[in-house]
Protein backbone atom coordinates (compact mmCIF):
# COMPACT_ATOMS: atom_id res chain seq x y z
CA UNK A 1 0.00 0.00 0.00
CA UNK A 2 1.16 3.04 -1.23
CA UNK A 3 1.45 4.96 2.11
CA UNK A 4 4.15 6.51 4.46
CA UNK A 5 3.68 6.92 8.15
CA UNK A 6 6.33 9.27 10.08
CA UNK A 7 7.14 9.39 13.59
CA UNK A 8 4.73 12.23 14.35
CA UNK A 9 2.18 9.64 13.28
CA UNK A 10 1.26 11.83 10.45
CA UNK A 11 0.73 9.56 6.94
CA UNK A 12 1.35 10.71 3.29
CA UNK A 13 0.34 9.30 0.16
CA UNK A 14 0.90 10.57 -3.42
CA UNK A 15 -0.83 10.59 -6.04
CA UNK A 16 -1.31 11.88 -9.87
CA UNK A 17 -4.78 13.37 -11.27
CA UNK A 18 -6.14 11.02 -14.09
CA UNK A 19 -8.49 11.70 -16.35
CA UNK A 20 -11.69 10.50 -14.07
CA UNK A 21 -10.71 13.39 -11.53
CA UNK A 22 -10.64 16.60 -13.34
CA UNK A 23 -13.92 18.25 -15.27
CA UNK A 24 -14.82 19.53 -18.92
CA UNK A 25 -12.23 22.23 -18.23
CA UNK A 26 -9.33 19.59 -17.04
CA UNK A 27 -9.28 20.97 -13.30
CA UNK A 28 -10.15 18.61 -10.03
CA UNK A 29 -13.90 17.87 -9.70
CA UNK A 30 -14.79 18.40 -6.13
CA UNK A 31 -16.06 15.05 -5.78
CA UNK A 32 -12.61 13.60 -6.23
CA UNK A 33 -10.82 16.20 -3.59
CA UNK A 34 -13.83 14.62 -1.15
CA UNK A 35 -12.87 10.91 -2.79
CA UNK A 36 -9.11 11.61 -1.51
CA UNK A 37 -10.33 12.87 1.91
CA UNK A 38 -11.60 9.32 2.12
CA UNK A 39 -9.16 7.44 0.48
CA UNK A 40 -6.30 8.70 2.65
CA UNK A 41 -8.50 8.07 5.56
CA UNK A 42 -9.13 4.79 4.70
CA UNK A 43 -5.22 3.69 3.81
CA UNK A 44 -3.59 5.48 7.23
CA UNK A 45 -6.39 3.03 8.91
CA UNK A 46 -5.52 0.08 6.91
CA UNK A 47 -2.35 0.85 7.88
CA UNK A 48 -2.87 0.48 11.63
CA UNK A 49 -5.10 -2.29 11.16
CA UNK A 50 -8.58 -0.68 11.55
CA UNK A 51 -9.85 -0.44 8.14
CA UNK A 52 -13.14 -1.02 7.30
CA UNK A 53 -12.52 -4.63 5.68
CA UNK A 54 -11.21 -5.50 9.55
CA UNK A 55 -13.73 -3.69 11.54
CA UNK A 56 -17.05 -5.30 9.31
CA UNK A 57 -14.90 -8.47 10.41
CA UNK A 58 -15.89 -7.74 14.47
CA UNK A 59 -19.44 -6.61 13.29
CA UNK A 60 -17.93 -2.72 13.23
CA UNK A 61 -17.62 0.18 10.55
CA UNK A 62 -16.68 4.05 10.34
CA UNK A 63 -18.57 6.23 9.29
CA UNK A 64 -17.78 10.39 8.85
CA UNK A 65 -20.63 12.45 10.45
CA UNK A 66 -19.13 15.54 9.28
CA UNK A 67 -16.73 17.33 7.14
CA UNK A 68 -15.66 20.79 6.01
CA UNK A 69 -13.18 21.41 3.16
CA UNK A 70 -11.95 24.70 2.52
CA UNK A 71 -10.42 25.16 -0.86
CA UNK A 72 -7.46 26.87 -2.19
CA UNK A 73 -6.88 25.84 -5.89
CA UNK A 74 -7.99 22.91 -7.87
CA UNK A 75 -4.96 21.25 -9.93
CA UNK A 76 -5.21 20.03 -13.35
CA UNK A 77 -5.08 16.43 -15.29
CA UNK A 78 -1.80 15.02 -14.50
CA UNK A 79 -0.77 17.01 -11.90
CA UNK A 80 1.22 15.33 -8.82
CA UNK A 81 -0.26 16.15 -5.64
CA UNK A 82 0.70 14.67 -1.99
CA UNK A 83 -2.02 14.29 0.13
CA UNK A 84 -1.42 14.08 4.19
CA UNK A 85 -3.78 12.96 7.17
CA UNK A 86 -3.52 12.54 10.53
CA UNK A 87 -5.52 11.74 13.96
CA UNK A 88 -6.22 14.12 16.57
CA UNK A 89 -7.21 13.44 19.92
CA UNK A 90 -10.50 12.11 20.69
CA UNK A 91 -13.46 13.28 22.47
CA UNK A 92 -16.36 11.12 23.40
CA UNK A 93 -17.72 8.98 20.17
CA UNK A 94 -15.43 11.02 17.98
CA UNK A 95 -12.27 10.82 16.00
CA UNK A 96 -11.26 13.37 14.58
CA UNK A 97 -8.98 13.75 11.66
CA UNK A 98 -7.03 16.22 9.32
CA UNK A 99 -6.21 15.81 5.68
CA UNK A 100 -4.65 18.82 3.47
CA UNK A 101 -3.39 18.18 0.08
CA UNK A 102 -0.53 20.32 -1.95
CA UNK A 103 0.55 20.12 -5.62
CA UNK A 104 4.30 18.94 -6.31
CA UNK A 105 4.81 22.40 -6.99
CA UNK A 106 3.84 23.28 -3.29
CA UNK A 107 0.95 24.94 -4.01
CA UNK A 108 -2.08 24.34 -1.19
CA UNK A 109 -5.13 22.48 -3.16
CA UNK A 110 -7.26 21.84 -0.04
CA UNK A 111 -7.66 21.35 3.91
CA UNK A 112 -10.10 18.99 5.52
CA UNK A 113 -11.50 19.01 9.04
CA UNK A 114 -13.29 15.57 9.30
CA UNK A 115 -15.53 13.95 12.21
CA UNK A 116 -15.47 10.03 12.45
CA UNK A 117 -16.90 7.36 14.65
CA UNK A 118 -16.70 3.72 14.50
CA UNK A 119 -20.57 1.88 15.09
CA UNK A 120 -21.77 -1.48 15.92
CA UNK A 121 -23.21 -2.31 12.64
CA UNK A 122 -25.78 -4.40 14.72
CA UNK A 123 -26.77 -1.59 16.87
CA UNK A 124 -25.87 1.51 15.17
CA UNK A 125 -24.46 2.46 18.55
CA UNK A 126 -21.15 4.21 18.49
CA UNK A 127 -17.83 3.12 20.33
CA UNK A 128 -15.61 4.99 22.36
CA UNK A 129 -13.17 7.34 20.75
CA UNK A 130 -10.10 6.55 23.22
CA UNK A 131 -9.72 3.01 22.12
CA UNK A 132 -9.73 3.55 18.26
CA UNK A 133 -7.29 7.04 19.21
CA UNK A 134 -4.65 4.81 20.61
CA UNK A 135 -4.54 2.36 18.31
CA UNK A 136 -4.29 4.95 14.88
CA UNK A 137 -1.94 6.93 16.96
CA UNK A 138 -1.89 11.05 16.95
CA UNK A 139 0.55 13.70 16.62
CA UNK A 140 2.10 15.29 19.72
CA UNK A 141 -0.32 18.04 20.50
CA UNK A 142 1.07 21.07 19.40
CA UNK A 143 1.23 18.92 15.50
CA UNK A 144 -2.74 18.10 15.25
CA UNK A 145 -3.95 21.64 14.61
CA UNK A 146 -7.30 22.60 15.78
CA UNK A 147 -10.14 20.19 15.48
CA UNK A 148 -13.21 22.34 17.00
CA UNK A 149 -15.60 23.32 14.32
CA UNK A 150 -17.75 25.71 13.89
CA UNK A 151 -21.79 25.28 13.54
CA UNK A 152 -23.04 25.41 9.99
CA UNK A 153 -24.32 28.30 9.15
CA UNK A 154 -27.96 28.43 9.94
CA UNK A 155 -29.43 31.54 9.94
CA UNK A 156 -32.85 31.10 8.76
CA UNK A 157 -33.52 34.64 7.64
CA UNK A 158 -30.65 34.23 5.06
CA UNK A 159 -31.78 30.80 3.83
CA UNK A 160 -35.47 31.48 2.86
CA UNK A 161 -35.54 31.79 -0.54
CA UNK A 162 -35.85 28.29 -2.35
CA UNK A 163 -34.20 28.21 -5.34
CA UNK A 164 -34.92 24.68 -6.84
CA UNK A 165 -35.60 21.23 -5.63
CA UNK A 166 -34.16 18.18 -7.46
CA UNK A 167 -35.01 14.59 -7.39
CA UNK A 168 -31.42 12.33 -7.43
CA UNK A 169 -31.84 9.05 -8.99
CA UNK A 170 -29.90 6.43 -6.65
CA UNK A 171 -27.33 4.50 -9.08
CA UNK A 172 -26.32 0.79 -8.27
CA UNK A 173 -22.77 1.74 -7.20
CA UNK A 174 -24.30 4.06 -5.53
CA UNK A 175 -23.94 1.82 -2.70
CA UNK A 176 -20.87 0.90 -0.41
CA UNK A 177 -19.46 -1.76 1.78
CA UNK A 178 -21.88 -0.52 4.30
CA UNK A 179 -25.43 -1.46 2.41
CA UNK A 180 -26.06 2.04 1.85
CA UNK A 181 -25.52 4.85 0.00
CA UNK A 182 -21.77 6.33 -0.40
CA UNK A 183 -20.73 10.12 1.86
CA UNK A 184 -19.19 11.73 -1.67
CA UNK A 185 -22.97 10.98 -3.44
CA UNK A 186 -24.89 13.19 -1.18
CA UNK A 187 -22.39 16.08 -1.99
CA UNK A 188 -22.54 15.25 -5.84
CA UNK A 189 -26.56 15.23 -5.43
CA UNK A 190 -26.26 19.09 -4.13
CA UNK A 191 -24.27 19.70 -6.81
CA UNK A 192 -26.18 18.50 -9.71
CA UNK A 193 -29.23 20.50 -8.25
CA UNK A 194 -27.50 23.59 -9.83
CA UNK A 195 -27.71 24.92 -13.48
CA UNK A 196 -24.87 23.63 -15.82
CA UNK A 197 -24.27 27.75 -16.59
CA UNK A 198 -23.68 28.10 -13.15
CA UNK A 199 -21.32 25.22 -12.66
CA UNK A 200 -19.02 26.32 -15.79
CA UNK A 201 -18.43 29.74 -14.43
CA UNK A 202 -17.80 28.97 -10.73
CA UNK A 203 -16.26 26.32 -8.08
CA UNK A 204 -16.85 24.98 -4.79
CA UNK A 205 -14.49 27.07 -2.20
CA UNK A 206 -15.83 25.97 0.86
CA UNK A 207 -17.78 22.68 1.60
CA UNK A 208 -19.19 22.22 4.76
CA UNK A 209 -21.40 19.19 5.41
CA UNK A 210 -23.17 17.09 7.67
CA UNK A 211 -24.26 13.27 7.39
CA UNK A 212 -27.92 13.07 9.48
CA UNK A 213 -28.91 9.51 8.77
CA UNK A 214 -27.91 6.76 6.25
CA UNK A 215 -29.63 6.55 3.03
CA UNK A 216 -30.46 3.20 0.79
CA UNK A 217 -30.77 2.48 -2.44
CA UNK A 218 -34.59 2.75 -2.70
CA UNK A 219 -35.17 5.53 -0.57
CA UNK A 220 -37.19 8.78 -2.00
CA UNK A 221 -35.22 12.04 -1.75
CA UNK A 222 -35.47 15.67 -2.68
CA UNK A 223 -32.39 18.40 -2.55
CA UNK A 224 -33.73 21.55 -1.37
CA UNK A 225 -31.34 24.37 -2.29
CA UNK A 226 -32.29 28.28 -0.34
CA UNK A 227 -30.41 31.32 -0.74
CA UNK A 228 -30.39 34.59 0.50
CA UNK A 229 -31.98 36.34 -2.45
CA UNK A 230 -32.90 36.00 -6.40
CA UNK A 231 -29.49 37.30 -7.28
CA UNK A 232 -27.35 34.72 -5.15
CA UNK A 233 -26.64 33.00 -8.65
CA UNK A 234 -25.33 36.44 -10.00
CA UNK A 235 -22.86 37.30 -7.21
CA UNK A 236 -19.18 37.02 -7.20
CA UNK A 237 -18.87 34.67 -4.38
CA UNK A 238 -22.29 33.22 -3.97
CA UNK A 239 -23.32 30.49 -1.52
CA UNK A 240 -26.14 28.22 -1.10
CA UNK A 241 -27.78 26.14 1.86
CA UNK A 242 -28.62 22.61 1.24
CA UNK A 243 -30.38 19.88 2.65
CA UNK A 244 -31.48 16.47 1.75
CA UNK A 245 -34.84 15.07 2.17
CA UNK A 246 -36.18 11.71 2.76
CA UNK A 247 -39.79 10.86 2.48
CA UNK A 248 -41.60 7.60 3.76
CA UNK A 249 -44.49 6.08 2.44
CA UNK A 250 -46.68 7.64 4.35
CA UNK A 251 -45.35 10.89 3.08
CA UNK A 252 -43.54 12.38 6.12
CA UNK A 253 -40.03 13.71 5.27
CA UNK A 254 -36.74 13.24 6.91
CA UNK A 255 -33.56 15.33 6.51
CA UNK A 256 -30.58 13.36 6.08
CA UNK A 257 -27.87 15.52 5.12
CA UNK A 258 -27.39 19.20 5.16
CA UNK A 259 -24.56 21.41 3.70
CA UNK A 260 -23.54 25.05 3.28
CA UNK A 261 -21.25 25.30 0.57
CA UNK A 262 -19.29 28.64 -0.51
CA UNK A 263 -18.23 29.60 -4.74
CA UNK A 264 -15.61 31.61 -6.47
CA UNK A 265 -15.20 31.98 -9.87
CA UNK A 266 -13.63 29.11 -12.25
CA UNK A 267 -10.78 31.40 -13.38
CA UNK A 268 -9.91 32.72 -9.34
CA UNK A 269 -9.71 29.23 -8.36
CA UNK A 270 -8.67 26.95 -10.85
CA UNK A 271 -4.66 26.73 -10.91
CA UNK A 272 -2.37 26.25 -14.13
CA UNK A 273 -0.77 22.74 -15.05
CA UNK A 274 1.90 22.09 -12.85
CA UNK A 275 3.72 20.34 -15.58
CA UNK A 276 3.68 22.44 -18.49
């Protein structure tokens, strides 16, 4: 595996942009910066022998209950970028964990402030923090960098104004080890609820999300997207509220997932080939 851990207990892995990674302009999708935040995750647990394939072996899983990404530059196809994680101490039923990722050129590309647990699959009942702390091992303090975050935004009297509502369809491999619906879908559902116009002339530059309740492959849901006003989709850094929602037969709905997620212009964020 394709992984370094150092003595700080800090893990790199590197990595080059293929074609699956980038958009119709050749820069990073932001569904494959959230893939890597996952990825890394994943190997750096491998590593220490808790990844998922041996936790579903003693009837456990992770899952990430929140994340938010804050985004400096989006690298193009082919690019070499390094992406780095580590643990930070625990508190309660959560773990913690940092991942930042810079081009071979040094530039910053993103940083990620993520919230884990590990569950009894049978239960759904989370485990203590401590135990899976000391076994992925953490940075001495002063290394792990704050992991406090702050509420997403919800100030109702900015987020009023629906702008559209869109229906996801729920693919196959939609799906994960888990039996239900992959993290990096719900994000690409929010996306896809915005015009293609839209999407060509701006990018994600902050992504901050929460994961309610799990989702399955048959399950009925509706993206709500609210704004502050008509001309949100007009401004130079607009941003948008989003939340998920899941309704039962009997026609009661369920949020599942909520996000606040922040834009800048395509040509402010995207960065040049590194290898030109």
């Amino acid at each position: 595996m394709n992984i370094t851990i150092d003595k700080d207990n800090k893990a790199s892995f590197d990595y080059t942009l293929t074609s699956t990674d980038v958009d119709g302009f050749s820069a990073a999708r932001l569904m494959a910066y959230e893939d890597f935040v996952q990825e890394v995750a994943a190997r750096h647990a491998t590593v220490r022998g808790l990844g998922i394939y041996d936790l579903v072996k003693e009837g456990r899983t992770w899952v990430i209950a929140r994340s938010r990404m804050e985004i400096q530059g989006y690298a193009y196809w082919l690019d070499d970028i390094t992406l780095r994680t580590w643990a930070q101490d625990s508190t309660g039923f959560n773990c913690p964990r940092h991942i930042e990722a810079v081009r071979s050129d040094g530039k910053p590309l993103f940083s990620c402030s993520t919230k884990w647990a590990v569950i009894d699959m049978k239960t759904g009942r989370p485990q203590k923090a401590s135990l899976i702390g000391e076994a992925l091992g953490v940075p001495p303090r002063e290394l792990q960098g704050e992991s406090k975050l702050p509420s997403i935004i919800e100030e109702e009297e900015k987020r009023q104004l629906v702008m559209t509502r869109h229906i996801p369809q729920i693919r196959y491999l939609d799906s994960d080890l888990n039996r239900h619906v992959n993290n990096i879908n719900y994000i690409n559902w929010c996306l896809d609820a915005l015009p293609f116009e839209f999407r060509d002339e701006y990018k994600p530059s902050l992504v901050d999300v929460r994961w309610i309740k799990q989702c399955h492959r048959h399950d009925n849901l509706t993206v709500i997207v609210r704004a502050q006003d008509n001309e949100e989709f007009k401004k130079e850094e607009p941003s948008f509220w989003f939340d998920i929602m899941r309704t039962d037969d009997s026609g009661a709905s369920t949020k599942v997932f909520d996000a606040f997620i922040c834009f800048r212009r395509r040509s402010l964020m995207s960065l040049e080939p590194a290898w030109r």
